[in-house]
Protein backbone atom coordinates (compact mmCIF):
# COMPACT_ATOMS: atom_id res chain seq x y z
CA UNK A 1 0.00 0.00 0.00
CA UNK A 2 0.91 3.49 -0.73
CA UNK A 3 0.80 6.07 2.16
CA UNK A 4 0.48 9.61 1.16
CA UNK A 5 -0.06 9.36 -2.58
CA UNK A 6 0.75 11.91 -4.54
CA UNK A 7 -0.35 12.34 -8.06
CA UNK A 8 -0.07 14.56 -10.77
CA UNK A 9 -2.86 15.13 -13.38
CA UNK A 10 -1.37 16.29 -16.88
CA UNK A 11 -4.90 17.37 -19.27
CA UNK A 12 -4.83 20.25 -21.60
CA UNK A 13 -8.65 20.47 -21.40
CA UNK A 14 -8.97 22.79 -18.56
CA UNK A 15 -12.39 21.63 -17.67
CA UNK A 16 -11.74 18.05 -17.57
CA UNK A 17 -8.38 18.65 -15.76
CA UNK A 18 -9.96 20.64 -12.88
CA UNK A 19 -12.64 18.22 -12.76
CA UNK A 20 -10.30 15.29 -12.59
CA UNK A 21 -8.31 17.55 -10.07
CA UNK A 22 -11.58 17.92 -7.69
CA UNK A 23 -12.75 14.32 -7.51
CA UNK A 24 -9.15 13.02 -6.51
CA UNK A 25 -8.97 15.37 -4.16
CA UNK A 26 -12.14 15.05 -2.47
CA UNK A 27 -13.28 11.49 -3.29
CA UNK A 28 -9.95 9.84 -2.80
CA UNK A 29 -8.67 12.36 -0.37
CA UNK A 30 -5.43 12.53 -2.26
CA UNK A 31 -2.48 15.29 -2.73
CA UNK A 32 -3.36 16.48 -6.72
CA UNK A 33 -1.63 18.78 -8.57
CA UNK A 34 -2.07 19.80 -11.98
CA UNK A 35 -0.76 20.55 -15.15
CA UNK A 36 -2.08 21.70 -18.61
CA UNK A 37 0.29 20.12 -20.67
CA UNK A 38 3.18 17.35 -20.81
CA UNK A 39 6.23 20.19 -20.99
CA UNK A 40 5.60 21.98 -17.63
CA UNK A 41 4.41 18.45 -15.78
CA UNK A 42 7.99 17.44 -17.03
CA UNK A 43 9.53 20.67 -15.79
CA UNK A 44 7.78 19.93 -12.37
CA UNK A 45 8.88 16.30 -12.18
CA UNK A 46 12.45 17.49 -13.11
CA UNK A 47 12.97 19.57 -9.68
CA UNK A 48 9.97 17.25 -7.51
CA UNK A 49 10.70 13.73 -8.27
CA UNK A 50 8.37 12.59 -4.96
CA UNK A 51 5.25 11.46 -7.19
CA UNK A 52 3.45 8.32 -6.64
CA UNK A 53 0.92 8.77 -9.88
CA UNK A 54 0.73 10.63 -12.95
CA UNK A 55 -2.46 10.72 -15.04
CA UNK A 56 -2.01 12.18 -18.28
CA UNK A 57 -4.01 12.50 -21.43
CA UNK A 58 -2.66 11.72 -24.68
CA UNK A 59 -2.86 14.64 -27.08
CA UNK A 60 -1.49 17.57 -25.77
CA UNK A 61 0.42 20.53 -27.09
CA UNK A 62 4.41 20.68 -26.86
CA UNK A 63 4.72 16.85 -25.20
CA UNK A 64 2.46 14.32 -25.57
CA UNK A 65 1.58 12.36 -22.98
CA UNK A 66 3.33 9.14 -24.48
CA UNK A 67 6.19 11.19 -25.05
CA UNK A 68 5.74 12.11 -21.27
CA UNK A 69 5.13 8.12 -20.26
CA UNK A 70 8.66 7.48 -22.09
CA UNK A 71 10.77 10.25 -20.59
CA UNK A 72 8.68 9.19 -16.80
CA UNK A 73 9.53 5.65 -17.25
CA UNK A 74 13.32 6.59 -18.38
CA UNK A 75 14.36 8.44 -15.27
CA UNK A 76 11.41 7.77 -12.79
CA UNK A 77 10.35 4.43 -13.47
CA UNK A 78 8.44 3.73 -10.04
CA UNK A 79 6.29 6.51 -10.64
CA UNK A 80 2.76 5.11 -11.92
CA UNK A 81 1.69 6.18 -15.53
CA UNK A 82 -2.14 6.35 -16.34
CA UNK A 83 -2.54 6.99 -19.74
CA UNK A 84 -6.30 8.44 -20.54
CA UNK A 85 -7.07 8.72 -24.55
CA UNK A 86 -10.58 8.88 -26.65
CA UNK A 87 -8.54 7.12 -29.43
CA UNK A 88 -8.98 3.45 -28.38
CA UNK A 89 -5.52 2.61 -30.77
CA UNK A 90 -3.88 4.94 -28.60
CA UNK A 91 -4.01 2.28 -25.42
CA UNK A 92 -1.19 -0.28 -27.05
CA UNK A 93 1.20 2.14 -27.44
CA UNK A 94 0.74 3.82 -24.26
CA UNK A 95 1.44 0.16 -23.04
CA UNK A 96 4.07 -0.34 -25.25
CA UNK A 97 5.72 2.05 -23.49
CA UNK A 98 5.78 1.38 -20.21
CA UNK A 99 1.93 3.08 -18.78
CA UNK A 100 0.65 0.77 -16.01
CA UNK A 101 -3.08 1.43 -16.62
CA UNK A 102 -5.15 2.99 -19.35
CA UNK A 103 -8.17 4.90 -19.19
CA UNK A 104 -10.47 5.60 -22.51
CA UNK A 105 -12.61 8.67 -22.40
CA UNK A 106 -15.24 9.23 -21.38
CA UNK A 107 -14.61 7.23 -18.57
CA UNK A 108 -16.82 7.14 -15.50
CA UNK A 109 -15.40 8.07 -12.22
CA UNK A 110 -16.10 4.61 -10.90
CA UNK A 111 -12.98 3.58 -13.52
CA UNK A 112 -10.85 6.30 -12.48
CA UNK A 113 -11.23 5.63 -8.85
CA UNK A 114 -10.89 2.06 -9.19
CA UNK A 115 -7.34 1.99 -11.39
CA UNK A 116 -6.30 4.42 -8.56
CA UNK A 117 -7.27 2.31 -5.91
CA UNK A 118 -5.73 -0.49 -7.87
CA UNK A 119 -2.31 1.09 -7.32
CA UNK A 120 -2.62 2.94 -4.10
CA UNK A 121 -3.79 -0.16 -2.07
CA UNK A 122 -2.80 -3.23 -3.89
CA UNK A 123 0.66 -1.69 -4.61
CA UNK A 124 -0.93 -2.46 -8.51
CA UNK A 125 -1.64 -6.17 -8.57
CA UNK A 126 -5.19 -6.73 -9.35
């Protein structure tokens, strides 16, 4: 199990990414930050490696989130990658690479909470 999980949420959608932000916070009770796209999440991860979880979306401008999963699993590789696309093809290659979970929008919160919880309390076996 996980104690004090933090996670980062990396959306370019500012609507989903607050809303993703909010039930985290408050459903899960976890430490969320956020970050609009794959460049600045790297930035952040480059000077705060202590993150448990990062949720990211696919298609984002500057860094993609795959292109995030890679350079994550390169230098951080205990940090959980979520990978959340609305392009079903897009869930191999996220796994190609390395993600530990996918999501595929829309999702309901139920899924999100669960593949969380999957991590966070079995330590990611199902």
């Amino acid at each position: 199990m996980i104690a004090n999980v933090k996670i980062i949420v990396v959306e370019d959608e500012t609507l989903i990414r607050s809303f993703l932000s909010n039930a985290l916070k408050y459903c899960v009770n976890r430490d969320v930050k956020t970050f609009e796209n794959g460049a600045v999440a790297w930035e952040y991860l480059q000077h705060q490696a202590d993150v448990d979880i990062v949720i990211s979306d696919v298609d984002m401008p500057e860094i993609s989130g795959i292109e995030l999963l890679k350079k994550i699993k390169q230098q951080f590789p205990s940090i959980i990658c979520i990978i959340m696309s609305g392009n079903h093809l897009n869930e191999a290659l996220a796994l190609e690479n390395g993600a530990d979970g996918f999501l595929a929008k829309p999702f309901k919160l139920r899924n999100l909470f669960e593949i969380v919880q999957t991590f966070v309390i079995n330590g990611g076996s199902s």
